[in-house]
Each structure stands twice: as structure tokens, then as C-alpha cells.
PDB file of N, CA and C in Angstrom:
ATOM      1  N   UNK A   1       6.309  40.701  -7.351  1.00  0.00           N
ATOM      2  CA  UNK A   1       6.569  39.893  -6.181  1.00  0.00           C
ATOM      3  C   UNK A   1       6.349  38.434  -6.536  1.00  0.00           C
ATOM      4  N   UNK A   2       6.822  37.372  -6.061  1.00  0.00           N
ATOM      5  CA  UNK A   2       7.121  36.152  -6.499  1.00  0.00           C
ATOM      6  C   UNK A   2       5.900  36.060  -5.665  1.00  0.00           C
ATOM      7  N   UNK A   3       5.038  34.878  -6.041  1.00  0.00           N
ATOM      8  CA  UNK A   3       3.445  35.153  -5.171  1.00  0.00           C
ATOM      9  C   UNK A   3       3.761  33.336  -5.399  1.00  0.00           C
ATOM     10  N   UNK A   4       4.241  32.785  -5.845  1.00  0.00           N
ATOM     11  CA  UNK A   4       4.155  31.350  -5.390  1.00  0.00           C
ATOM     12  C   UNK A   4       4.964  30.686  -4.411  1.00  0.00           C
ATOM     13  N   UNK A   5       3.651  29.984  -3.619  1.00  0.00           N
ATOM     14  CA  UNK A   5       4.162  29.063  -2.214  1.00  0.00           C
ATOM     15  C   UNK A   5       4.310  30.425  -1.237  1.00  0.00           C
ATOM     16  N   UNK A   6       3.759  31.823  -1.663  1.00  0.00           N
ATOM     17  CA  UNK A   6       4.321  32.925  -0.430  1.00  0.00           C
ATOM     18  C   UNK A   6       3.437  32.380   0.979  1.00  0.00           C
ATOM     19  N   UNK A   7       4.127  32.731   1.467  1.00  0.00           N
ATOM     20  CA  UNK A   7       3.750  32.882   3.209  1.00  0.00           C
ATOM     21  C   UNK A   7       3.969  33.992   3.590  1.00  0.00           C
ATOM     22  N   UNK A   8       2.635  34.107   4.826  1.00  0.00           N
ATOM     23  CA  UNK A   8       2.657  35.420   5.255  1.00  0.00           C
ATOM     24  C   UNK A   8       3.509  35.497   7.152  1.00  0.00           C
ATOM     25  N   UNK A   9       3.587  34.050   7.127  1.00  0.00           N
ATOM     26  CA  UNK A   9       4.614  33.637   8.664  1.00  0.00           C
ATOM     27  C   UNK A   9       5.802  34.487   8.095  1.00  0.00           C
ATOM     28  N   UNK A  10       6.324  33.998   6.919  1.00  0.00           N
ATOM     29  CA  UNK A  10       8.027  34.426   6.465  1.00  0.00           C
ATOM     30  C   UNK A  10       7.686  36.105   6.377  1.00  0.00           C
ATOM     31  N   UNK A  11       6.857  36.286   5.609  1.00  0.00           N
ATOM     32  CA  UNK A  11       6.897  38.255   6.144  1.00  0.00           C
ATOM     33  C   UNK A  11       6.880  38.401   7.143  1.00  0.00           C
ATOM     34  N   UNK A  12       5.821  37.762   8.319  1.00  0.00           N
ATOM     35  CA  UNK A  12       6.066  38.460   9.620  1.00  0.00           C
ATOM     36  C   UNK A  12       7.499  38.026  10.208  1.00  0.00           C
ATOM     37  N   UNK A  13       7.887  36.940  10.073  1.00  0.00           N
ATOM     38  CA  UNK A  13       9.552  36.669  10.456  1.00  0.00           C
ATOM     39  C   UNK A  13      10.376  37.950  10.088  1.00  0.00           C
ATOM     40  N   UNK A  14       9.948  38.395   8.997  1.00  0.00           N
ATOM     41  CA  UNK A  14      11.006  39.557   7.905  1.00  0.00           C
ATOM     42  C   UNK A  14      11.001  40.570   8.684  1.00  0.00           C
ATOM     43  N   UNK A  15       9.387  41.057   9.082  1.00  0.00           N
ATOM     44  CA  UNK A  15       9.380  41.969   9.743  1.00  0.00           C
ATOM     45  C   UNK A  15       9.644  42.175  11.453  1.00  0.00           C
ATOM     46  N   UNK A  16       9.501  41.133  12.057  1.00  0.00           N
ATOM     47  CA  UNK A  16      10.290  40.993  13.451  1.00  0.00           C
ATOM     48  C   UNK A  16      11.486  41.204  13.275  1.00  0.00           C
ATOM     49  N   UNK A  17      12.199  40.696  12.126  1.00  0.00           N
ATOM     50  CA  UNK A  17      13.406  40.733  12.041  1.00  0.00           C
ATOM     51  C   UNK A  17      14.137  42.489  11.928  1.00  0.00           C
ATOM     52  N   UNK A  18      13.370  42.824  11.129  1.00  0.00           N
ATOM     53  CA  UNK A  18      13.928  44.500  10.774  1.00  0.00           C
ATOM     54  C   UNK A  18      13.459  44.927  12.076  1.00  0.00           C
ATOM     55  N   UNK A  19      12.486  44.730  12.596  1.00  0.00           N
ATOM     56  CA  UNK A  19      11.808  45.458  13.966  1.00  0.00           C
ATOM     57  C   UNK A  19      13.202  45.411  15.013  1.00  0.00           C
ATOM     58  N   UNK A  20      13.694  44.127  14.871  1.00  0.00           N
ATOM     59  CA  UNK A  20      14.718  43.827  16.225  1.00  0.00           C
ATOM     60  C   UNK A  20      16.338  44.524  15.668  1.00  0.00           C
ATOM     61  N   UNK A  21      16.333  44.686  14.787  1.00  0.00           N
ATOM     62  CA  UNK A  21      17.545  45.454  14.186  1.00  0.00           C
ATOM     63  C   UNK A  21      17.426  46.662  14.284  1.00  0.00           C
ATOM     64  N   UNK A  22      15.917  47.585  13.936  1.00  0.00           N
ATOM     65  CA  UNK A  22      15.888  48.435  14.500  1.00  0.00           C
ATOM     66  C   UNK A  22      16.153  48.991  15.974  1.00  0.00           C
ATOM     67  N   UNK A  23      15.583  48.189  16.820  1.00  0.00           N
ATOM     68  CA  UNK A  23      15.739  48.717  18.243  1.00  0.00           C
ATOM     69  C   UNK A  23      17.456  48.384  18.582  1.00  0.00           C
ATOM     70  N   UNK A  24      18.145  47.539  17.980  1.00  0.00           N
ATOM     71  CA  UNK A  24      19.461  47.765  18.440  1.00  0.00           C
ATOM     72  C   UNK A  24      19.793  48.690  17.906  1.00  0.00           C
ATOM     73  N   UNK A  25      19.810  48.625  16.531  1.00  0.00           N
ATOM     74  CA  UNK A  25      20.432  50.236  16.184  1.00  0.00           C
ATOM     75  C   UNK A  25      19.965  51.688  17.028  1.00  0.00           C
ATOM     76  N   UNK A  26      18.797  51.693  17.209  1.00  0.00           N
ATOM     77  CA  UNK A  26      18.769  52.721  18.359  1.00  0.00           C
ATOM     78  C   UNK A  26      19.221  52.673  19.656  1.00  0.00           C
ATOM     79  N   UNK A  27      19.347  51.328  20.026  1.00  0.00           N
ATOM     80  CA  UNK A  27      19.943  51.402  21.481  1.00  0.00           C
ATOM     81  C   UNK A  27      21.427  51.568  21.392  1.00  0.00           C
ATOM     82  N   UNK A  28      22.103  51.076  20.213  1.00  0.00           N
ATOM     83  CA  UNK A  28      23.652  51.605  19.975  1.00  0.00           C
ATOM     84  C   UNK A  28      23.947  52.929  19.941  1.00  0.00           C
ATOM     85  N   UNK A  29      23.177  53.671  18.667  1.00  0.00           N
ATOM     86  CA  UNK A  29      23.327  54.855  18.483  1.00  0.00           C
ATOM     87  C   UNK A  29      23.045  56.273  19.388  1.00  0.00           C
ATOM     88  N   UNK A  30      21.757  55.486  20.121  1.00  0.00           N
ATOM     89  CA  UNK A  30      21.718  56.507  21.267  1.00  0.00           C
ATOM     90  C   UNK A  30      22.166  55.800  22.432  1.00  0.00           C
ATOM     91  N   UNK A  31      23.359  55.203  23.013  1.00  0.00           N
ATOM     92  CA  UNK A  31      23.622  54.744  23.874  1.00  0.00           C
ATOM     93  C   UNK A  31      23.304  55.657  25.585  1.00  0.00           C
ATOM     94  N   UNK A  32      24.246  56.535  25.078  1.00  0.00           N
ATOM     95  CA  UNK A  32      24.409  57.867  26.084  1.00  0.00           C
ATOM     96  C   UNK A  32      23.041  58.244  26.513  1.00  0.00           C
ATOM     97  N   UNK A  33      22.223  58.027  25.818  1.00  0.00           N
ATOM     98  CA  UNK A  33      20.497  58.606  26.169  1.00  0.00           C
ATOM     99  C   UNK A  33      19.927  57.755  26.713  1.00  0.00           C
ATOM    100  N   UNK A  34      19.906  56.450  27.311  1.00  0.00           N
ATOM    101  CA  UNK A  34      19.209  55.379  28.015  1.00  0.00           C
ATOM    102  C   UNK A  34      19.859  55.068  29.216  1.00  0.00           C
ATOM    103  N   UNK A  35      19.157  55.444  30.321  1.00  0.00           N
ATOM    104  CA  UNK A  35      19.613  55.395  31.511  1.00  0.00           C
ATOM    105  C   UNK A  35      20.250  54.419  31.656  1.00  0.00           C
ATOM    106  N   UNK A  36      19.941  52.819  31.373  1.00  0.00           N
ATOM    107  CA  UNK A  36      20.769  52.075  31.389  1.00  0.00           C
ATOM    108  C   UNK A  36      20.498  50.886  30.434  1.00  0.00           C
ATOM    109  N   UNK A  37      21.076  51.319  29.438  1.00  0.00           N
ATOM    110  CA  UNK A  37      21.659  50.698  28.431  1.00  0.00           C
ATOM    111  C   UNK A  37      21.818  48.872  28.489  1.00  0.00           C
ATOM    112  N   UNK A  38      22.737  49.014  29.363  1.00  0.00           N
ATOM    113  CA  UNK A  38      23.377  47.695  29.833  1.00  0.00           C
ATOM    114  C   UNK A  38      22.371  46.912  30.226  1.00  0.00           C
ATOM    115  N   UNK A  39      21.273  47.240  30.699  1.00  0.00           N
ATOM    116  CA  UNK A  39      20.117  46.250  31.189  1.00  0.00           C
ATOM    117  C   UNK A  39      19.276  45.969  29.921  1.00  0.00           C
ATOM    118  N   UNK A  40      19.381  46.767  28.697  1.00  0.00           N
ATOM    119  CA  UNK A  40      18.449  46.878  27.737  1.00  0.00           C
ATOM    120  C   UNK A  40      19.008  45.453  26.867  1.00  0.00           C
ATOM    121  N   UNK A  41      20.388  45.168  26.695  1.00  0.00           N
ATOM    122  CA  UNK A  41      20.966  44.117  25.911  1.00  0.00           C
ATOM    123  C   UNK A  41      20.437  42.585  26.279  1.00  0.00           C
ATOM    124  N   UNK A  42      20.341  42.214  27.240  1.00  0.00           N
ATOM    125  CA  UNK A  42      19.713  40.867  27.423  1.00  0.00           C
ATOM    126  C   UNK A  42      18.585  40.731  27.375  1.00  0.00           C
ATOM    127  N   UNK A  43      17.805  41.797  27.069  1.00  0.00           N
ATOM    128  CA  UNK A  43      16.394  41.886  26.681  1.00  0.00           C
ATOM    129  C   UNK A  43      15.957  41.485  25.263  1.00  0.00           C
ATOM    130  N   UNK A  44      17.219  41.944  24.729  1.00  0.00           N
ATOM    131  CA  UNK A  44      16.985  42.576  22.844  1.00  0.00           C
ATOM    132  C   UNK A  44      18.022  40.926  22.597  1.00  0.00           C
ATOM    133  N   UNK A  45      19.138  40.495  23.385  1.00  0.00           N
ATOM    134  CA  UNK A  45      19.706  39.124  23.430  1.00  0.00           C
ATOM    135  C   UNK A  45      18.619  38.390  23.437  1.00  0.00           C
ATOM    136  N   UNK A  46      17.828  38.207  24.411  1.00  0.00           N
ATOM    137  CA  UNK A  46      16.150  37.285  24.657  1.00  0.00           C
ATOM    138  C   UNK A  46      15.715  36.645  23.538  1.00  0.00           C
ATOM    139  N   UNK A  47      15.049  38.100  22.984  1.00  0.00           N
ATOM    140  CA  UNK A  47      14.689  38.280  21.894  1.00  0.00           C
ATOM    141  C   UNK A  47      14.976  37.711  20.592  1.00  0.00           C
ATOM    142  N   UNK A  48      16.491  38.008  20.341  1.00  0.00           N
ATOM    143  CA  UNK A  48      17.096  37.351  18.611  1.00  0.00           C
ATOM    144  C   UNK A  48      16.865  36.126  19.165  1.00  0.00           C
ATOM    145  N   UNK A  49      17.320  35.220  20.701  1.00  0.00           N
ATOM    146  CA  UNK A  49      17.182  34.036  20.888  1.00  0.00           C
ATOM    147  C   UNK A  49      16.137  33.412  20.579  1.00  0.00           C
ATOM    148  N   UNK A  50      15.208  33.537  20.746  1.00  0.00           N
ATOM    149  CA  UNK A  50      13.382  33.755  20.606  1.00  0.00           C
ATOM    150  C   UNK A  50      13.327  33.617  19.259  1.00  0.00           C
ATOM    151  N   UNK A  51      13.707  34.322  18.638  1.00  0.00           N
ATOM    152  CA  UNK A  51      13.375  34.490  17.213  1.00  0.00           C
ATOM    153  C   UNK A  51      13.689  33.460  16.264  1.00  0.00           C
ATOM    154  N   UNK A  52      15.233  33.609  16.811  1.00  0.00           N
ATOM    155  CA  UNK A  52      16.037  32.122  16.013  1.00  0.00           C
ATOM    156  C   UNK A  52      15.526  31.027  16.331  1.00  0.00           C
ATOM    157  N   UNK A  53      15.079  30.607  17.006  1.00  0.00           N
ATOM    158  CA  UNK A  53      14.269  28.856  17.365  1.00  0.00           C
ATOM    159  C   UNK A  53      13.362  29.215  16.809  1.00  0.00           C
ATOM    160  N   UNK A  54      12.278  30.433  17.007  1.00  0.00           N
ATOM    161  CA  UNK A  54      11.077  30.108  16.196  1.00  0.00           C
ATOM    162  C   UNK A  54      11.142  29.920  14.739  1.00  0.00           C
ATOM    163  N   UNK A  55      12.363  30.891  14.315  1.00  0.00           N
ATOM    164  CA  UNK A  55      12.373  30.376  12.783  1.00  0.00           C
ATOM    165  C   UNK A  55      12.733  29.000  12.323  1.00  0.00           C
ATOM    166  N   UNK A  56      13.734  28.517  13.582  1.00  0.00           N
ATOM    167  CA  UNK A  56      14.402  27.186  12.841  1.00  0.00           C
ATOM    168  C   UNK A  56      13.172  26.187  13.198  1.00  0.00           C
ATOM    169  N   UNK A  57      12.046  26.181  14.365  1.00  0.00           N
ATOM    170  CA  UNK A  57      11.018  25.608  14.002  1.00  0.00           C
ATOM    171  C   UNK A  57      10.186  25.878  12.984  1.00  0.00           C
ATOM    172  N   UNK A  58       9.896  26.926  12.196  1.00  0.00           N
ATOM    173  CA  UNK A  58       9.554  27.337  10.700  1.00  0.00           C
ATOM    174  C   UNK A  58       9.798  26.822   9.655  1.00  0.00           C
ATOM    175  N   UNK A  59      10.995  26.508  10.031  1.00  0.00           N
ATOM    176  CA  UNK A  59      12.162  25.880   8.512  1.00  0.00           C
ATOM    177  C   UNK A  59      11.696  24.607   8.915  1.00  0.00           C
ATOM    178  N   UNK A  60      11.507  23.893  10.144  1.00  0.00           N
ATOM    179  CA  UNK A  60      11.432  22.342  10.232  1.00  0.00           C
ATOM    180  C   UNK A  60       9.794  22.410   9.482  1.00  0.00           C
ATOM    181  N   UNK A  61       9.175  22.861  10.152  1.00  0.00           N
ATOM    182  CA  UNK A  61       7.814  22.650   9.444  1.00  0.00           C
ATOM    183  C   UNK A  61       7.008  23.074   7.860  1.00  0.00           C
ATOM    184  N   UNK A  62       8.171  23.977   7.319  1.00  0.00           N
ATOM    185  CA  UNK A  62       7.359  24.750   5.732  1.00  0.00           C
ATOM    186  C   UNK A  62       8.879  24.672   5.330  1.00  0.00           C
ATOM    187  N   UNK A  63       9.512  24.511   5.450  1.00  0.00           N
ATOM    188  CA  UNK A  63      11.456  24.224   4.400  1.00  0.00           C
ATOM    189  C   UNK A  63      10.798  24.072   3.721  1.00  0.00           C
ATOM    190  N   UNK A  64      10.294  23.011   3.202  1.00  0.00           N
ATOM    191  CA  UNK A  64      10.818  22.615   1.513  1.00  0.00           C
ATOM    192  C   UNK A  64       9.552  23.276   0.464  1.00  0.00           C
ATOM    193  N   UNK A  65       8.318  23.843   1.169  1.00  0.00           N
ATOM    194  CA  UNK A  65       7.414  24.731   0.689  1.00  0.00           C
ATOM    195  C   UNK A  65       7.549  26.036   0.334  1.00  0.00           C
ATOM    196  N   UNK A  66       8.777  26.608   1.101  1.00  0.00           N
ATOM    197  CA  UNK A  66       8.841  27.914   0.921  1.00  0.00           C
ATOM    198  C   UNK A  66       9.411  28.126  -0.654  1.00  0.00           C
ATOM    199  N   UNK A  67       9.431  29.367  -0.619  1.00  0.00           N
ATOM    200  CA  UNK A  67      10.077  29.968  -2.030  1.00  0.00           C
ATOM    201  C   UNK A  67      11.265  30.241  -1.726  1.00  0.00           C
ATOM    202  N   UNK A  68      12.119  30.475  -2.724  1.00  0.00           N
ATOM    203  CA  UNK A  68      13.783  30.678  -2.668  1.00  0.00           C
ATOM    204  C   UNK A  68      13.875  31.815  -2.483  1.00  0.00           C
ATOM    205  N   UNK A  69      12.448  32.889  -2.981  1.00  0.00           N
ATOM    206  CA  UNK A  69      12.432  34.149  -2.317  1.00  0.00           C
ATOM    207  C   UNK A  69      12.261  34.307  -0.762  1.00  0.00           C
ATOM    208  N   UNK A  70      11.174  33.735  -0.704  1.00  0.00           N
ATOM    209  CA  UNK A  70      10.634  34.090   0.857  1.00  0.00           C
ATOM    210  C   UNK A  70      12.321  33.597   1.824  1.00  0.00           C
ATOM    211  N   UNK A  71      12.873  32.267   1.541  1.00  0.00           N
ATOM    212  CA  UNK A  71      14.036  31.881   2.148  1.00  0.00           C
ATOM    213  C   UNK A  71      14.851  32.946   2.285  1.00  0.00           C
ATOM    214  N   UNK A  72      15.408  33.721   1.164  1.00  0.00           N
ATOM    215  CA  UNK A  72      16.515  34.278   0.842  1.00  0.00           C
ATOM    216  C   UNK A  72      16.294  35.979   2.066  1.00  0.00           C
ATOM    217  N   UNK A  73      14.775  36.003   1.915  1.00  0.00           N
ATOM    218  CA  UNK A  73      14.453  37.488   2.637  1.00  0.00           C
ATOM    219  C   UNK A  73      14.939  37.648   4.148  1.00  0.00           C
ATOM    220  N   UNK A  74      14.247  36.005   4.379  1.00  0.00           N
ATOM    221  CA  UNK A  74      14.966  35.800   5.816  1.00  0.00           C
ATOM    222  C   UNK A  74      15.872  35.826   6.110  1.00  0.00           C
ATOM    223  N   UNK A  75      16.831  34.923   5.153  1.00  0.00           N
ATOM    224  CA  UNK A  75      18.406  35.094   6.089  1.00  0.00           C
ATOM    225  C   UNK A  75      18.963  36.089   5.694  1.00  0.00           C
ATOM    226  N   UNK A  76      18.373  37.216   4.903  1.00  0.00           N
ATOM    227  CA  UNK A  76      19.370  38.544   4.275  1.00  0.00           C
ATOM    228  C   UNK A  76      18.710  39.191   6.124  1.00  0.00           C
ATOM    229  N   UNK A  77      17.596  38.981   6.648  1.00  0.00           N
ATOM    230  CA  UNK A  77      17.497  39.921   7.473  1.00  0.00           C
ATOM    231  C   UNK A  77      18.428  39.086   8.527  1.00  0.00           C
ATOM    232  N   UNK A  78      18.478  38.025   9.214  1.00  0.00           N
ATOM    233  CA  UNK A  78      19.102  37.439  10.279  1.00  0.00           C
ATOM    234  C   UNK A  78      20.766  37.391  10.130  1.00  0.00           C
ATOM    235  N   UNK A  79      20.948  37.879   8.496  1.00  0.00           N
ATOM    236  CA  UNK A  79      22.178  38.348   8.214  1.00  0.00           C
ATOM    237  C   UNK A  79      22.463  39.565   8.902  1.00  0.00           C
ATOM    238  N   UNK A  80      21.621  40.784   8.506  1.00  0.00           N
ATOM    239  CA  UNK A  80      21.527  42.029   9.183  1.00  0.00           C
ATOM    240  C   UNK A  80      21.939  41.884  10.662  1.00  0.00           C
ATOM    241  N   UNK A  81      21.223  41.401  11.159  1.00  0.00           N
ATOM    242  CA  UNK A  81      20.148  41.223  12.607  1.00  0.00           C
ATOM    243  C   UNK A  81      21.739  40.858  13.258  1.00  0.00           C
ATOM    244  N   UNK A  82      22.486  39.559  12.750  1.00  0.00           N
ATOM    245  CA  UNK A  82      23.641  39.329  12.991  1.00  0.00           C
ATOM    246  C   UNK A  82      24.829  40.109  13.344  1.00  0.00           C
ATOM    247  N   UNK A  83      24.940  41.115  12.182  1.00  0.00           N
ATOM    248  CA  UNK A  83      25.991  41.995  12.065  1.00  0.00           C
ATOM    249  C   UNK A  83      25.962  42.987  13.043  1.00  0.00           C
ATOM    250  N   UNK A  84      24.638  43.527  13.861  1.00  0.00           N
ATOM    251  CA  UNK A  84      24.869  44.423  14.877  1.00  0.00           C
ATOM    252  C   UNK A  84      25.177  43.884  16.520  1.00  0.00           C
ATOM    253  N   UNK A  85      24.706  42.851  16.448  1.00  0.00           N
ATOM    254  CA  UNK A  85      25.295  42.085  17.614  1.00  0.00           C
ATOM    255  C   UNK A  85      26.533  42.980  18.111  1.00  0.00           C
ATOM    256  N   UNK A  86      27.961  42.815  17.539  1.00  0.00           N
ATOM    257  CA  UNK A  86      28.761  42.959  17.522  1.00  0.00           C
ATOM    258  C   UNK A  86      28.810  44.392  18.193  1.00  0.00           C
ATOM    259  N   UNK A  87      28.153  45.656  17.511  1.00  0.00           N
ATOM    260  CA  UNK A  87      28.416  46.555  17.802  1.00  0.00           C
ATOM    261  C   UNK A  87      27.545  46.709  19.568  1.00  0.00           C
ATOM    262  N   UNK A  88      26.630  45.923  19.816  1.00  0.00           N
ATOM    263  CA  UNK A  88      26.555  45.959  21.482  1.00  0.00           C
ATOM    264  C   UNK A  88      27.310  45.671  22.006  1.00  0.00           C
ATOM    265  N   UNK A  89      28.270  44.994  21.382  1.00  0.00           N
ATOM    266  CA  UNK A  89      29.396  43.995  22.651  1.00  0.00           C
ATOM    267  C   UNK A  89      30.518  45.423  22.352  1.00  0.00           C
ATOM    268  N   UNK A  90      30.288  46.077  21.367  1.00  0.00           N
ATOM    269  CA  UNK A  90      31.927  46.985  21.817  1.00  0.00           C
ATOM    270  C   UNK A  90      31.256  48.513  21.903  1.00  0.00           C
ATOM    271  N   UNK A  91      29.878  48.450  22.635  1.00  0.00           N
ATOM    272  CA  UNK A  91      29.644  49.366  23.107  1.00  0.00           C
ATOM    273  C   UNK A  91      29.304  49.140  24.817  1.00  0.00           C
ATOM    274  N   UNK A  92      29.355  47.610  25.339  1.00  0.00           N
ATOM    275  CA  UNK A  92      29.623  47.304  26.461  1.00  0.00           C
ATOM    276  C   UNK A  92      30.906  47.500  26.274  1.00  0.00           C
ATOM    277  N   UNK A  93      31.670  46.979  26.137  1.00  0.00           N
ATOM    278  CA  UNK A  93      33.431  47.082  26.273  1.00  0.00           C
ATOM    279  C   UNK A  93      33.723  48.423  26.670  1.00  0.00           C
ATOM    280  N   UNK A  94      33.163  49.673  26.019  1.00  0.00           N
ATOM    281  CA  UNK A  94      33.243  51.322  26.695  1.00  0.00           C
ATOM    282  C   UNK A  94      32.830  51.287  27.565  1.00  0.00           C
ATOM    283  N   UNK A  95      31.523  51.039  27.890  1.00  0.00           N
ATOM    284  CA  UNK A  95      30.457  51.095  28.811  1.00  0.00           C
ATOM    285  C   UNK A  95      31.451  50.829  30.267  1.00  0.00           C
ATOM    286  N   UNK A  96      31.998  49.570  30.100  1.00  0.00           N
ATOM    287  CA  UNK A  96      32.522  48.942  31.153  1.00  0.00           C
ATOM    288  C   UNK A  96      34.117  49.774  31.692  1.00  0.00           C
ATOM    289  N   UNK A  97      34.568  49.738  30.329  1.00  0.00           N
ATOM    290  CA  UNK A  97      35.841  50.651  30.219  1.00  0.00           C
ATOM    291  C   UNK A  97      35.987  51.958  31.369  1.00  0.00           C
ATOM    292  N   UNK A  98      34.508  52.456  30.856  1.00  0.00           N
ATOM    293  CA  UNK A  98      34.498  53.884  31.264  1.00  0.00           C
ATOM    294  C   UNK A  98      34.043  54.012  33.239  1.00  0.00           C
ATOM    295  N   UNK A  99      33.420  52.613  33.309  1.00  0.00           N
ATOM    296  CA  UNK A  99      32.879  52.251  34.418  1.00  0.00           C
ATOM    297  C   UNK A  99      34.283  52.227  35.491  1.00  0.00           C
ATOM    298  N   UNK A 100      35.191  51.339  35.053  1.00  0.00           N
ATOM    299  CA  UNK A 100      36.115  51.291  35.597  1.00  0.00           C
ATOM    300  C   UNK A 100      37.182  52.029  35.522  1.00  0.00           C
ATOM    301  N   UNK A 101      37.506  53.024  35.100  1.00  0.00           N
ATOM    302  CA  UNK A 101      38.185  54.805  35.187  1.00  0.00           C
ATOM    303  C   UNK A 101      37.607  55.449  36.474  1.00  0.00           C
ATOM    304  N   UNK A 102      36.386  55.346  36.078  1.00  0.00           N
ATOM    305  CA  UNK A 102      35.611  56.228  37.141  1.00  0.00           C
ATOM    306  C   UNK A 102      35.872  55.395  38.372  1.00  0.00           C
ATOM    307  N   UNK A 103      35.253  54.106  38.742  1.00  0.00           N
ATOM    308  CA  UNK A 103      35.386  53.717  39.999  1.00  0.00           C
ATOM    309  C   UNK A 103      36.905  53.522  41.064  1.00  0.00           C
ATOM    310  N   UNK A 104      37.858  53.647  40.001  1.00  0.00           N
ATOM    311  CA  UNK A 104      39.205  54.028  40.383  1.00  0.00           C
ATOM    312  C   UNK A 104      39.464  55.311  40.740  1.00  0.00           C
ATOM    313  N   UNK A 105      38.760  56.045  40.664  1.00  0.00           N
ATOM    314  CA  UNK A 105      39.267  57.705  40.847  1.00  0.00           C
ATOM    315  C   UNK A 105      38.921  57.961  42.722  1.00  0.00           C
TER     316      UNK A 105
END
């Protein structure tokens, strides 16, 4: 492990970060199993919001201290963290889809 300039803020960033990727991936994957889903997204939205300012206040205050490791860990996770976004918005798009079939019948 690269042990110079480490910080233990940037692990816990790392690990909020996998923490919040986790719970979307479960709230995607088990969509059908959460009574309501749809209320759960602006919670877990809150959240990445939350996260992202606290890091970019992180970066304003330890940038140029950190390691190119500790840097790189972070944005591979807010990379992650990024990429599922997407799959809430086109599991609202069903959600809604399916909402409006039904309320037409």
C-alpha cells in the first residue's frame, strides 16, 4: 500500500462511496421488493449530493497533499457511484411506464 501522505478522510470517502453504490445497486436490483422504491431515490440522490461537496471541499483543503493513489481511489469510486445513477432513472421510466397502463385501465 502506498503509505505516503495517506489519509484516512480519503478511505472513509472510498468507503461512503462503495457504501452508496451499494445501496443503489440493491435498490435497483430489488426494485419490485420495496414498497416504494420511488421515494427511496431522492434519499440515495441527497446523499451522492452530500458526498460530492464534501469531497470537493476535501480536494480544496488536502489537493495537493494527497497521493496520486489516495486521488485515483476516489474518483475510480465516484466513477462507479456515477455509472448507476443511470440505471435509477430507467428504472423510474418503468416504474412510471407501468404506473400509467394501470391508471388507464
Amino acid at each position: 500500500m502506498h503509505s505516503e501522505n495517506f489519509d484516512e478522510e480519503a478511505l472513509l470517502y472510498d468507503i461512503q462511496l462503495s457504501e452508496l453504490a451499494l445501496k443503489i445497486s440493491k435498490l435497483t436490483f430489488g426494485w419490485k421488493n420495496h414498497s416504494d422504491p420511488v421515494k427511496e431515490v431522492p434519499k440515495l440522490l441527497s446523499m451522492v449530493r452530500k458526498l460530492s461537496l464534501d469531497i470537493s471541499d476535501y480536494d480544496q483543503r488536502l489537493g495537493s497533499q494527497l497521493s496520486d493513489y489516495q486521488r485515483n481511489k476516489i474518483y475510480a469510486s465516484m466513477d462507479e457511484l456515477e455509472k448507476l445513477i443511470p440505471y435509477m432513472k430507467n428504472k423510474i421510466k418503468i416504474f412510471e411506464s407501468l404506473e400509467n397502463i394501470l391508471d388507464h385501465r
